[in-house]
Protein backbone atom coordinates (compact mmCIF):
# COMPACT_ATOMS: atom_id res chain seq x y z
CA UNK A 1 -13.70 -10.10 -1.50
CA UNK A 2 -10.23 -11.67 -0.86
CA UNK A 3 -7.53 -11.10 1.95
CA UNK A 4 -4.55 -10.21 2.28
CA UNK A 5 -1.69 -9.65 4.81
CA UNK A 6 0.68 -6.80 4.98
CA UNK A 7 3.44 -7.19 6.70
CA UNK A 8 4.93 -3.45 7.04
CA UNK A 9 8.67 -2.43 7.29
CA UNK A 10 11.31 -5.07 7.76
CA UNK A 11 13.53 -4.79 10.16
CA UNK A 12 11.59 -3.61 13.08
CA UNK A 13 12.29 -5.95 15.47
CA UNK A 14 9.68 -8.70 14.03
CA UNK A 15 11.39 -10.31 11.07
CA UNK A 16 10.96 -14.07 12.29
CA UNK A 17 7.18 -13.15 13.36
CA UNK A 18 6.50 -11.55 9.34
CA UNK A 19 8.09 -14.69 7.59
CA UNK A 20 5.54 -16.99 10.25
CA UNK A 21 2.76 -14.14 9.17
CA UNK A 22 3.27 -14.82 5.69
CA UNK A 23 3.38 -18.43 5.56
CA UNK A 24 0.45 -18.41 8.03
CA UNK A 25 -1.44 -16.44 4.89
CA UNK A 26 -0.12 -18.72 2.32
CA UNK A 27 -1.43 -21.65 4.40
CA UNK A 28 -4.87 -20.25 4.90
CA UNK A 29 -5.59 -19.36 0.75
CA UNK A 30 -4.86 -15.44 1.48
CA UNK A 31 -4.46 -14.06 -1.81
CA UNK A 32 -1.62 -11.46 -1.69
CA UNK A 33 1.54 -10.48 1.23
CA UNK A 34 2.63 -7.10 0.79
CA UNK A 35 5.92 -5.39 2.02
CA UNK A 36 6.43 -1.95 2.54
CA UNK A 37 9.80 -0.16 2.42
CA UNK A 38 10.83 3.71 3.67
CA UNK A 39 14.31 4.10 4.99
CA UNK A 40 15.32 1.14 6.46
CA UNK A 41 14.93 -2.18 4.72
CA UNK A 42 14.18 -2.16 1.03
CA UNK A 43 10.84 -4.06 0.01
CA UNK A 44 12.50 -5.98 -3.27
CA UNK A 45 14.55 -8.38 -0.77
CA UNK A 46 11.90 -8.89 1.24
CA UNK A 47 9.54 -10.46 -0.81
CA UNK A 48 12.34 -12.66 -2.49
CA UNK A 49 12.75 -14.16 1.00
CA UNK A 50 9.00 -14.45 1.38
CA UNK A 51 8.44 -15.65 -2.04
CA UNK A 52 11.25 -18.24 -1.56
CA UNK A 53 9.30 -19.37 1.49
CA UNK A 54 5.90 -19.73 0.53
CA UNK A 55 4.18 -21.57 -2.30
CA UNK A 56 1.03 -19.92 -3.94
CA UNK A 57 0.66 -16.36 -2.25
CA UNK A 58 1.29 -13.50 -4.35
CA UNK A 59 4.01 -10.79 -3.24
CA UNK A 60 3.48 -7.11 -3.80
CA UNK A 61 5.14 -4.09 -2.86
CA UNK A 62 3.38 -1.58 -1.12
CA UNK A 63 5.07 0.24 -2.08
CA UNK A 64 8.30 0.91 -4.34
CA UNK A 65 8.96 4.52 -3.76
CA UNK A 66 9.53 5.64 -7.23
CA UNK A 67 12.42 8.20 -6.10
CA UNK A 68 14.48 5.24 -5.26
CA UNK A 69 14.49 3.94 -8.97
CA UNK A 70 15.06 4.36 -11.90
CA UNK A 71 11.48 3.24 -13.97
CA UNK A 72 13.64 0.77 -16.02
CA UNK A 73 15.34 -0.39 -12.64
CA UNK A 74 11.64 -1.20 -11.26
CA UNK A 75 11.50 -3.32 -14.42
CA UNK A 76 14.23 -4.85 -13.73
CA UNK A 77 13.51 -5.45 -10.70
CA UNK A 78 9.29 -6.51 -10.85
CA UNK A 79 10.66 -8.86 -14.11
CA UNK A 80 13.45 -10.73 -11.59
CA UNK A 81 10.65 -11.45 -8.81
CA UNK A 82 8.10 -12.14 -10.85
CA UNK A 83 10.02 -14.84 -12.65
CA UNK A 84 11.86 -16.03 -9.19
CA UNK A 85 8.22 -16.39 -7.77
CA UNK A 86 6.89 -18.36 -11.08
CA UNK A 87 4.42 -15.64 -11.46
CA UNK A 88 3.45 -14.55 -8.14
CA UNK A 89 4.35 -10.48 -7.90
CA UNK A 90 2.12 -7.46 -7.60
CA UNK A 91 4.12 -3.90 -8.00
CA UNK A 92 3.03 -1.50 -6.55
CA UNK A 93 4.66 1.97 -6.14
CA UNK A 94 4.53 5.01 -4.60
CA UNK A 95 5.77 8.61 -4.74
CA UNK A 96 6.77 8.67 -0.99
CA UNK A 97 6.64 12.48 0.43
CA UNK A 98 9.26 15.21 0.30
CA UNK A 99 11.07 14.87 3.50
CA UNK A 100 12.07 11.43 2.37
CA UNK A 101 12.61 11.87 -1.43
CA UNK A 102 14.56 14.70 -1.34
CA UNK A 103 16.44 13.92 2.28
CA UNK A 104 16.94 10.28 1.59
CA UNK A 105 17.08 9.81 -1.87
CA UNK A 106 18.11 13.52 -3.57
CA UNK A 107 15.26 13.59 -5.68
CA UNK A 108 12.87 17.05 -5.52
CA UNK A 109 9.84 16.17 -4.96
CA UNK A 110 8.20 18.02 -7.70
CA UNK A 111 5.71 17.64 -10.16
CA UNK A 112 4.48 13.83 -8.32
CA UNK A 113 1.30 13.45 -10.70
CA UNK A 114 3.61 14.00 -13.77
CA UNK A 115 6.19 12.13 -12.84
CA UNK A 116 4.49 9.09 -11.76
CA UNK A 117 2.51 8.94 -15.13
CA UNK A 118 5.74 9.14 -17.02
CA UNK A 119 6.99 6.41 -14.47
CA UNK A 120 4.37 4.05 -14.89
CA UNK A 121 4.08 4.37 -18.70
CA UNK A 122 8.25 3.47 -18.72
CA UNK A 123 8.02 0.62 -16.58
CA UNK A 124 5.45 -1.00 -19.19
CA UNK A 125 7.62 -0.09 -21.79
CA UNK A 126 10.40 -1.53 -20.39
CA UNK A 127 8.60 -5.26 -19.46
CA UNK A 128 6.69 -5.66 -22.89
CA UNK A 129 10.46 -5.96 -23.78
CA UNK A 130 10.24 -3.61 -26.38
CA UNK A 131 13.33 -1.30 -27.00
CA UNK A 132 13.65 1.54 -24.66
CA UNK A 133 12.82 4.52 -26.19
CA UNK A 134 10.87 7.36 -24.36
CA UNK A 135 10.75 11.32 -24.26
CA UNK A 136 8.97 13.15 -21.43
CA UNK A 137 9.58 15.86 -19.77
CA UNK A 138 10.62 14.58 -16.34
CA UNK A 139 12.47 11.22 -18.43
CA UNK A 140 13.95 10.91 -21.60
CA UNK A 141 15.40 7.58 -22.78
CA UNK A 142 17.79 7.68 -24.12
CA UNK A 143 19.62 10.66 -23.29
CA UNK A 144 19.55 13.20 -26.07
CA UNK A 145 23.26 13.54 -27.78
CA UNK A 146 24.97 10.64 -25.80
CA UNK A 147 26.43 7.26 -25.91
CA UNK A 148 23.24 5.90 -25.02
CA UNK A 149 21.14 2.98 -26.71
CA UNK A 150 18.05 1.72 -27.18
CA UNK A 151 17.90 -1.34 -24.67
CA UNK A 152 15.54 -4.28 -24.88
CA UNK A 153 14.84 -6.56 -21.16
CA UNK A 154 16.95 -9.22 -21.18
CA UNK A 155 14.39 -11.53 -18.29
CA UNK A 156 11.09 -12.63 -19.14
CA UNK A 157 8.49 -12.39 -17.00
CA UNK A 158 6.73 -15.39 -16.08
CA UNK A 159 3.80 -13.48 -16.66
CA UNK A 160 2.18 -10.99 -19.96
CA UNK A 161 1.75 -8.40 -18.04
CA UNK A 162 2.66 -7.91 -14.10
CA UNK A 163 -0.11 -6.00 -12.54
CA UNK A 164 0.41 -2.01 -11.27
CA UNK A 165 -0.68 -0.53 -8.37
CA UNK A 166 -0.14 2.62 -7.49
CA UNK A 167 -0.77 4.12 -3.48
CA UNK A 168 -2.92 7.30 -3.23
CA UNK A 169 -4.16 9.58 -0.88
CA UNK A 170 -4.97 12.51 -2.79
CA UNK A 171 -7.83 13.61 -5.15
CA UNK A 172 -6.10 13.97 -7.98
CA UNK A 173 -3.80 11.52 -7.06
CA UNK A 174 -6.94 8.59 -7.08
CA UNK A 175 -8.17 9.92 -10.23
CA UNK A 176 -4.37 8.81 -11.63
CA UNK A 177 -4.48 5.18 -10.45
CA UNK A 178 -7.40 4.91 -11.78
CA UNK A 179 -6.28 5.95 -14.94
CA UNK A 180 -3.27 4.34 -15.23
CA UNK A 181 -3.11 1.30 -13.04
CA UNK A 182 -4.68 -1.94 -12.30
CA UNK A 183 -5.43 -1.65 -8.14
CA UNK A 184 -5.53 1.43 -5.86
CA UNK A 185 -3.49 0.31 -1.99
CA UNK A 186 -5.17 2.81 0.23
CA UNK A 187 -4.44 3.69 3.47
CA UNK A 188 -7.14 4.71 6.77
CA UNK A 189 -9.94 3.66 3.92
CA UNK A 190 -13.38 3.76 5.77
CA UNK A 191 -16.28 2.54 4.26
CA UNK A 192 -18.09 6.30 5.15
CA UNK A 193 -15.86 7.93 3.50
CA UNK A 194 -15.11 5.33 0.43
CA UNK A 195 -17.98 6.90 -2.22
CA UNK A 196 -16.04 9.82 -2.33
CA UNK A 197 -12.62 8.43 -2.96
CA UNK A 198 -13.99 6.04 -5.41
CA UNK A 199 -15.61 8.52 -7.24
CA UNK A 200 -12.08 10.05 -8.01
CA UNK A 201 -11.17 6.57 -9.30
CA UNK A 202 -13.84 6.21 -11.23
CA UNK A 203 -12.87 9.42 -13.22
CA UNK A 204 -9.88 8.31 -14.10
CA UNK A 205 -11.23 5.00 -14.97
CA UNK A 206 -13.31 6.58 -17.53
CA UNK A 207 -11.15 8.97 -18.59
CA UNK A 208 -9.27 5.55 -19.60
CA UNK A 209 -12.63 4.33 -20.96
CA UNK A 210 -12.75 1.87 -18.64
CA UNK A 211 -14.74 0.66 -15.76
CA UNK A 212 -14.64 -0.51 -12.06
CA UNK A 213 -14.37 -4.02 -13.33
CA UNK A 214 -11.03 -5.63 -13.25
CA UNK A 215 -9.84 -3.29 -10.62
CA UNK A 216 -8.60 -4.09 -7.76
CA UNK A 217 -9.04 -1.84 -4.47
CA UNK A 218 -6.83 -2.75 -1.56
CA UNK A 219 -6.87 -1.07 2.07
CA UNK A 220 -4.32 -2.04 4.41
CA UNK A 221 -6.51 -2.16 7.47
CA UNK A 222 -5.38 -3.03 11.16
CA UNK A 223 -7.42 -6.33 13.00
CA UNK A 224 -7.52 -6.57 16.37
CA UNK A 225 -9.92 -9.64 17.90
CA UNK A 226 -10.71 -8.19 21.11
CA UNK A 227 -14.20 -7.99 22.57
CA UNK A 228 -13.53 -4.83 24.42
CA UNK A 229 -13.73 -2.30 21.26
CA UNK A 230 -11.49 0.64 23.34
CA UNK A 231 -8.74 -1.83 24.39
CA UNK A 232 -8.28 -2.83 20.66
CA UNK A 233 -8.15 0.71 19.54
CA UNK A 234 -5.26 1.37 21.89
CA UNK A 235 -3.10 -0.89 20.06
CA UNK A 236 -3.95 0.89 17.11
CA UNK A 237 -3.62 4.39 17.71
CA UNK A 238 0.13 4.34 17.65
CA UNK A 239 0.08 3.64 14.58
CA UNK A 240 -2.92 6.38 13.11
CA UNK A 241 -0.73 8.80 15.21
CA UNK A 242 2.73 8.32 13.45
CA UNK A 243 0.95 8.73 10.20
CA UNK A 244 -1.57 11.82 11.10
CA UNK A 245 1.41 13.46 13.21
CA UNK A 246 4.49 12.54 12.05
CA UNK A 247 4.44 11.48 8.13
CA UNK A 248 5.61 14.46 6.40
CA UNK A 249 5.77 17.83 7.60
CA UNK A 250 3.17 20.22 9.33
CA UNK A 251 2.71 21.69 5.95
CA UNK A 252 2.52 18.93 3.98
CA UNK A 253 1.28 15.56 5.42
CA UNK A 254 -1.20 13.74 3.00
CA UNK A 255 -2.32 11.46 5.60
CA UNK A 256 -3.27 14.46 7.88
CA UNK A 257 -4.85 15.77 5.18
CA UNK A 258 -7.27 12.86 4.37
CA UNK A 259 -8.60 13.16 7.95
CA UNK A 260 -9.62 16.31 8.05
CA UNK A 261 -11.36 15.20 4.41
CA UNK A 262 -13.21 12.73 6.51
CA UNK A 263 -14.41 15.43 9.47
CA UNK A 264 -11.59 15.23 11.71
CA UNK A 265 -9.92 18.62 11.48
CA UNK A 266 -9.48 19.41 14.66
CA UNK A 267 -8.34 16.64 15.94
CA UNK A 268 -5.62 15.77 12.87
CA UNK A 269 -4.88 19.05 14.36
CA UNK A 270 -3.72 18.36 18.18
CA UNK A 271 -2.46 14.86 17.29
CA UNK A 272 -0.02 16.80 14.85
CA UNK A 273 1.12 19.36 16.98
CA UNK A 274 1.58 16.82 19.77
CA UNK A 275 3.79 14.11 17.69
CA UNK A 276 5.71 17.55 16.39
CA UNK A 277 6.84 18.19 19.68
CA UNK A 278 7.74 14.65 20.47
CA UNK A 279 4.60 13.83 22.76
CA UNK A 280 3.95 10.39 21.25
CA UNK A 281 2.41 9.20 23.75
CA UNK A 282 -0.09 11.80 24.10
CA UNK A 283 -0.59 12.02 20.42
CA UNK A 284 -1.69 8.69 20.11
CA UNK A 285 -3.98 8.88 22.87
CA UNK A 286 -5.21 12.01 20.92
CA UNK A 287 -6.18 9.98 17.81
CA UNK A 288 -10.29 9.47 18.42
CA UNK A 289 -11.73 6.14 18.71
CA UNK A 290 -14.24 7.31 16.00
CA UNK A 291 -11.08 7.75 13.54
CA UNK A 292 -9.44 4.09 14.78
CA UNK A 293 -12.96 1.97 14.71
CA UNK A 294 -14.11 3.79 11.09
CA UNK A 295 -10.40 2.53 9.82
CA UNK A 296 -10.13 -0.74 11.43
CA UNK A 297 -11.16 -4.04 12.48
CA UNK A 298 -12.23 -4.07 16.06
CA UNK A 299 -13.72 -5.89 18.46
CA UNK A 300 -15.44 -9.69 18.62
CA UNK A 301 -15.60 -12.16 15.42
CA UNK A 302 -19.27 -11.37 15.34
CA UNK A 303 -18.65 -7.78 14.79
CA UNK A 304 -15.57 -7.92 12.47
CA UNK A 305 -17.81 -9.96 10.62
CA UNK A 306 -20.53 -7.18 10.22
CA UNK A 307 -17.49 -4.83 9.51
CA UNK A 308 -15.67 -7.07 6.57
CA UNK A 309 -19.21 -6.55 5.11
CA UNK A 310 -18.98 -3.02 5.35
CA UNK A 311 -15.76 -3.00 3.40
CA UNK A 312 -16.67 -5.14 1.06
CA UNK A 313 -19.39 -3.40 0.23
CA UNK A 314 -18.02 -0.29 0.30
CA UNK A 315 -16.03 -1.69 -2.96
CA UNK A 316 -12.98 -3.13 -1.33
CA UNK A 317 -11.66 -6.22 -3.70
CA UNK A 318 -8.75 -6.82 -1.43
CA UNK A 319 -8.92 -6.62 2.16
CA UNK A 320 -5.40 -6.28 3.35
CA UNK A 321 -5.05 -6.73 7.04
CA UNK A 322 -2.18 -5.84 9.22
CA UNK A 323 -2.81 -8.21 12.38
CA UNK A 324 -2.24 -5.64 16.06
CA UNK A 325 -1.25 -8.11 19.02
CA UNK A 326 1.22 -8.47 21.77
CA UNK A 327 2.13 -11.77 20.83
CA UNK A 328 2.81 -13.55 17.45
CA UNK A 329 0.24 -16.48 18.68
CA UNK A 330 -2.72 -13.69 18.81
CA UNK A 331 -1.42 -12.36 15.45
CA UNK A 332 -1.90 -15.80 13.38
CA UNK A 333 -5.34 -16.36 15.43
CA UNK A 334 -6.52 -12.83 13.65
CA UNK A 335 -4.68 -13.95 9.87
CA UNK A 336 -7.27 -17.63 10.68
CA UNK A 337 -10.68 -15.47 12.30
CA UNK A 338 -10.67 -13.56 8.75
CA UNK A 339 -10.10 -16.61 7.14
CA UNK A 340 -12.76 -18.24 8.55
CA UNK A 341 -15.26 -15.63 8.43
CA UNK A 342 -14.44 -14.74 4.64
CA UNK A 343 -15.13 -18.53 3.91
CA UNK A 344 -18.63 -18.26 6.13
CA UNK A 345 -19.71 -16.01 3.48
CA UNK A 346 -18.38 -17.55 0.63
């Protein structure tokens, strides 16, 4: 199993701590730094900056959201960074949800599965540097009776082909990455729950005829090194809360929906109706310590340890962590205890 370090949304306040996070990675032999993007900094520039910075760590997106771009911009753009970074970038994308894709961007959210299939088969299309020529139902290239021409990619990619990941929560959803793409970035992944959202990517992997082999799953998962297990939840459950409450709308909220999949109904439940209603506070105290430990890295080396183990064997590839500390110093000492303890078992 290798790491990796996510460093979230730029722009929050910790830009100067993310750059130290990711050179902290690239120093330690971490495999991969991921950047996220939603409304407020865009994940492209990012990892430019980081790429620019840094010497052997890949960069991936996690994610594009694929309402942003167009599929031969996303070319464009993975074929740019993956040449700037002499053949360092992951892309991975991401449908978003609908209060963002249609509020932010003016796209309907409609039709995701379809539309990201179409998306991804484009986007390969468009960086094997073959002339663009494709008709779907959600994208036609060119445009029927207009100006428009078959274009070839002008950049070459450092690389044959530029690996694909796709994030999914979702059944149905899994069962298309594993179709379709080379790595799965999952969110909340606990190792409990993990047979039955592998199985979904195993269906699409043989629906591909193709196996688990080569394929790359990748959990984002918060590490705190803290020997009191409740006091490193706390720092946590802030952020389970803004995704179980807040992400999406009472009707539709995929990461609400993936805890009640794992037995948490009723409380997915309160901590929804609480962030709703703008008690963020109480909503993350709402989030259970069950949900937070199954999801997480808490707690000692010793027992991290044991719980990098569980992952791993659970059939994570990638184990992305997103470091939880007050100050950058405690941060960097959890990016070098992984480290460490991945090497002990090497």
């Amino acid at each position: 199993m290798k790491l990796g370090v996510n460093l979230g949304y730029w722009g929050a306040g910790n830009d100067a701590d993310n750059l130290a996070l990711a050179r902290e990675a690239d120093r330690l032999g971490y495999a991969v730094c991921w950047a996220a993007e939603a409304y407020g900094s865009d994940a492209a520039t990012v990892l430019a900056w980081v790429a620019a910075q840094t010497e052997r760590i890949d960069v991936g997106s996690a994610v594009f959201q694929i309402p942003a771009r167009t599929p031969a911009m996303t070319a464009m753009t993975a074929a740019t960074l993956d040449s700037l970074s002499g053949g360092r970038f992951r892309l991975g994308l991401g449908v978003s949800g609908p209060q963002v894709s249609e509020g932010w961007h003016g796209v309907r959210f409609q039709a995701p599965l379809g539309r990201t299939r179409e998306y991804v088969e484009i986007v390969d299309l468009a960086l094997s540097r073959k002339r663009l020529e494709y008709q779907g139902k959600h994208f036609q290239l060119p445009l029927p009776d207009g100006p428009g021409k078959k274009i070839q990619l002008t950049v070459h990619p450092v690389r044959e082909r530029i690996p694909v990941y796709l994030a999914a929560v979702g059944p149905k959803n899994l069962e298309l990455a594993g179709e379709i793409a080379d790595g799965w970035l999952a969110v909340f992944y606990s190792p409990a729950f993990a047979q039955e959202q592998l199985a979904a990517i195993e269906a699409g992997r043989a629906k591909a005829g193709k196996t688990m082999t080569g394929f790359d799953v990748v959990p984002t998962v918060p590490i705190v090194v803290e020997e009191d297990v409740e006091r490193a939840a706390e720092l946590v459950r802030w952020y389970a809360a803004l995704y179980i409450g807040g992400m999406g709308s009472r009707e539709q909220n995929f990461y609400n929906q993936l805890a009640c999949r794992m037995g948490f109904e009723r409380e997915a439940e309160q901590v929804q109706e609480l962030y709703l209603a703008r008690e963020h506070r109480n909503a993350a105290a709402a989030v259970p310590l069950e949900f937070v430990d199954a999801t997480s890295l808490l707690g000692s080396p010793e027992r991290i340890a044991r719980r990098m183990k569980e992952f791993e064997a659970a059939g994570v590839t990638t184990l992305s962590l997103s470091p939880f500390a007050a100050t950058l110093d405690e941060r960097l000492a959890a990016l070098g205890t992984a480290a460490r303890l991945v090497d002990a078992e090497a």
